[in-house]
Protein backbone atom coordinates (compact mmCIF):
# COMPACT_ATOMS: atom_id res chain seq x y z
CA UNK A 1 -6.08 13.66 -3.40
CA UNK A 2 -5.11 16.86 -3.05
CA UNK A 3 -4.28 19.12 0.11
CA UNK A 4 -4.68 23.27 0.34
CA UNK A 5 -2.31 25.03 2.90
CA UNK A 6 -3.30 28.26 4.41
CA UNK A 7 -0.85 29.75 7.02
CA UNK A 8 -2.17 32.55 9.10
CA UNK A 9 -0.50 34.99 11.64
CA UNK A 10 -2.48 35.73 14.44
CA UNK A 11 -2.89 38.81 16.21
CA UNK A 12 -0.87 39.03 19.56
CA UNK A 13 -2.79 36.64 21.71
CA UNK A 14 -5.60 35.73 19.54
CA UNK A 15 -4.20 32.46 18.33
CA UNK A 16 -6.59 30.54 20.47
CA UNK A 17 -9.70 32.55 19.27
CA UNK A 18 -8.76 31.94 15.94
CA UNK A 19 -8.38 27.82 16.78
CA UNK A 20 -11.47 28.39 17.81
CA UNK A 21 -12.83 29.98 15.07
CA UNK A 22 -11.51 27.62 12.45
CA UNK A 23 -13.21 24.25 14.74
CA UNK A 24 -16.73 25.92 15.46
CA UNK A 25 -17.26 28.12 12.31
CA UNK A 26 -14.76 26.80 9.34
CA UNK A 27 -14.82 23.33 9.97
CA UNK A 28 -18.65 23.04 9.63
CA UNK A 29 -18.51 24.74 6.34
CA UNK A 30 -16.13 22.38 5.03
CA UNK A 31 -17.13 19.66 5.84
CA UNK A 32 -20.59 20.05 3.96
CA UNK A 33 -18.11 20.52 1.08
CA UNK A 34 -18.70 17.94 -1.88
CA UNK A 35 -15.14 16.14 -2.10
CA UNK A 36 -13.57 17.35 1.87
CA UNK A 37 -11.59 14.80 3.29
CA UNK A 38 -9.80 16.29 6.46
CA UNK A 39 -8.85 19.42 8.10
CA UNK A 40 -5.82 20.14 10.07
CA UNK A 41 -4.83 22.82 12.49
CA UNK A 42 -0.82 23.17 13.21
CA UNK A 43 0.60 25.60 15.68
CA UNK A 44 4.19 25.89 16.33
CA UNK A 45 5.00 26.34 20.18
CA UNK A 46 8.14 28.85 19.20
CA UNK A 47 5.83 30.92 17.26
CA UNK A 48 2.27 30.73 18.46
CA UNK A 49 0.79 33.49 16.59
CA UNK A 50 1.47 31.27 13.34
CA UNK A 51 -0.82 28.63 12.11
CA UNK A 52 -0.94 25.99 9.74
CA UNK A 53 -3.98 24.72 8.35
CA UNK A 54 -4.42 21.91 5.66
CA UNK A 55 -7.36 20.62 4.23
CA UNK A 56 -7.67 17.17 2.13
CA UNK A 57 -10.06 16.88 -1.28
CA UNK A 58 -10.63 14.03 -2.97
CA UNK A 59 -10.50 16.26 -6.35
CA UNK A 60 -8.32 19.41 -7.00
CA UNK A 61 -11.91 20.23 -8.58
CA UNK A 62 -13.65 19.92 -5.55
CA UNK A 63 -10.74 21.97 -3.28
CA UNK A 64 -11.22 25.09 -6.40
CA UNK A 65 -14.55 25.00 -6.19
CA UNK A 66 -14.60 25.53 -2.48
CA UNK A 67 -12.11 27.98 -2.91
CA UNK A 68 -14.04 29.93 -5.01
CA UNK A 69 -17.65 29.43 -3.00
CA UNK A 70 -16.27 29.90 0.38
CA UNK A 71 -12.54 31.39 0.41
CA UNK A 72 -13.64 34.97 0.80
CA UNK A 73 -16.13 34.41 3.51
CA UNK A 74 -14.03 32.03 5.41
CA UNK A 75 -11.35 35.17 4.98
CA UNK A 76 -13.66 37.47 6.19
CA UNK A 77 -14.16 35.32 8.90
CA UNK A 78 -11.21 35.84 10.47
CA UNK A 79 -9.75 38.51 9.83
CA UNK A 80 -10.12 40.80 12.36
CA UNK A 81 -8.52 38.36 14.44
CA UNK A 82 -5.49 37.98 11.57
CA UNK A 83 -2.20 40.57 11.80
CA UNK A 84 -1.88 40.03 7.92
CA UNK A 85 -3.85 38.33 4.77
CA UNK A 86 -3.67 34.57 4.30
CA UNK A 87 -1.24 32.63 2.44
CA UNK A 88 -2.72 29.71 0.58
CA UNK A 89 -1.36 27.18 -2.14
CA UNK A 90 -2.70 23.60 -3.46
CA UNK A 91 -0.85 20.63 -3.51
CA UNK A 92 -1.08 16.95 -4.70
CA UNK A 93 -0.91 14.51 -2.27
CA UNK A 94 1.56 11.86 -2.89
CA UNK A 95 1.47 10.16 0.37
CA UNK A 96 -0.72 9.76 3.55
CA UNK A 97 -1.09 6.58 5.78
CA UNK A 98 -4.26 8.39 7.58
CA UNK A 99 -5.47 8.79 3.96
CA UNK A 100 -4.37 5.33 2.78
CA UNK A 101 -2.42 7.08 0.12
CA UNK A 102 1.38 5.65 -1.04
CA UNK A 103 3.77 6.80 -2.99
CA UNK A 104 3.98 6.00 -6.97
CA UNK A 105 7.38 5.24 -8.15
CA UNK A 106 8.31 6.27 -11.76
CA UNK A 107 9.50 2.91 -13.78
């Protein structure tokens, strides 16, 4: 499984439209994604401008390939409600318990 992390800076005040945004118009894209899994929204009470979202693939296929259909538009999105561009990396999952996912040891 494999997770993509986008962290976004919100205009002053606009962090709620953009949690907003990201459940009504995002979300629905994604999830008619071949290979989504989950979707995650994290805000930071210190910082509240700043969120965190992460989204689960069963394939690191599946998460490019959305990347590549939907990144820009999902961009464009939100953007006017954004101080700066989007940060975004991929990573492997090595272990979730919502996912059913545990760690491999190396023998």
């Amino acid at each position: 499984m494999f997770a993509r992390v986008v962290v976004c800076q919100s205009k002053a005040g606009q962090s709620g439209q953009v949690g907003t945004k990201l459940e009504e118009d995002v979300l629905p894209i994604l999830q008619k994604q071949p290979g989504f899994v989950d979707f995650l929204t994290l805000s930071d009470k210190s910082e509240p401008e700043r969120l965190v979202c992460v989204s689960f693939w069963t394939l690191r296929e599946d998460a490019e390939t959305n990347n590549r259909q939907h990144y820009y538009t999902i961009a464009d999105m939100l953007e006017p409600l954004l101080e700066s561009p989007v940060t975004l990396e991929t990573f492997e999952v090595n272990a979730s318990t919502a996912h059913g996912i545990t760690v491999v040891i190396a023998a």
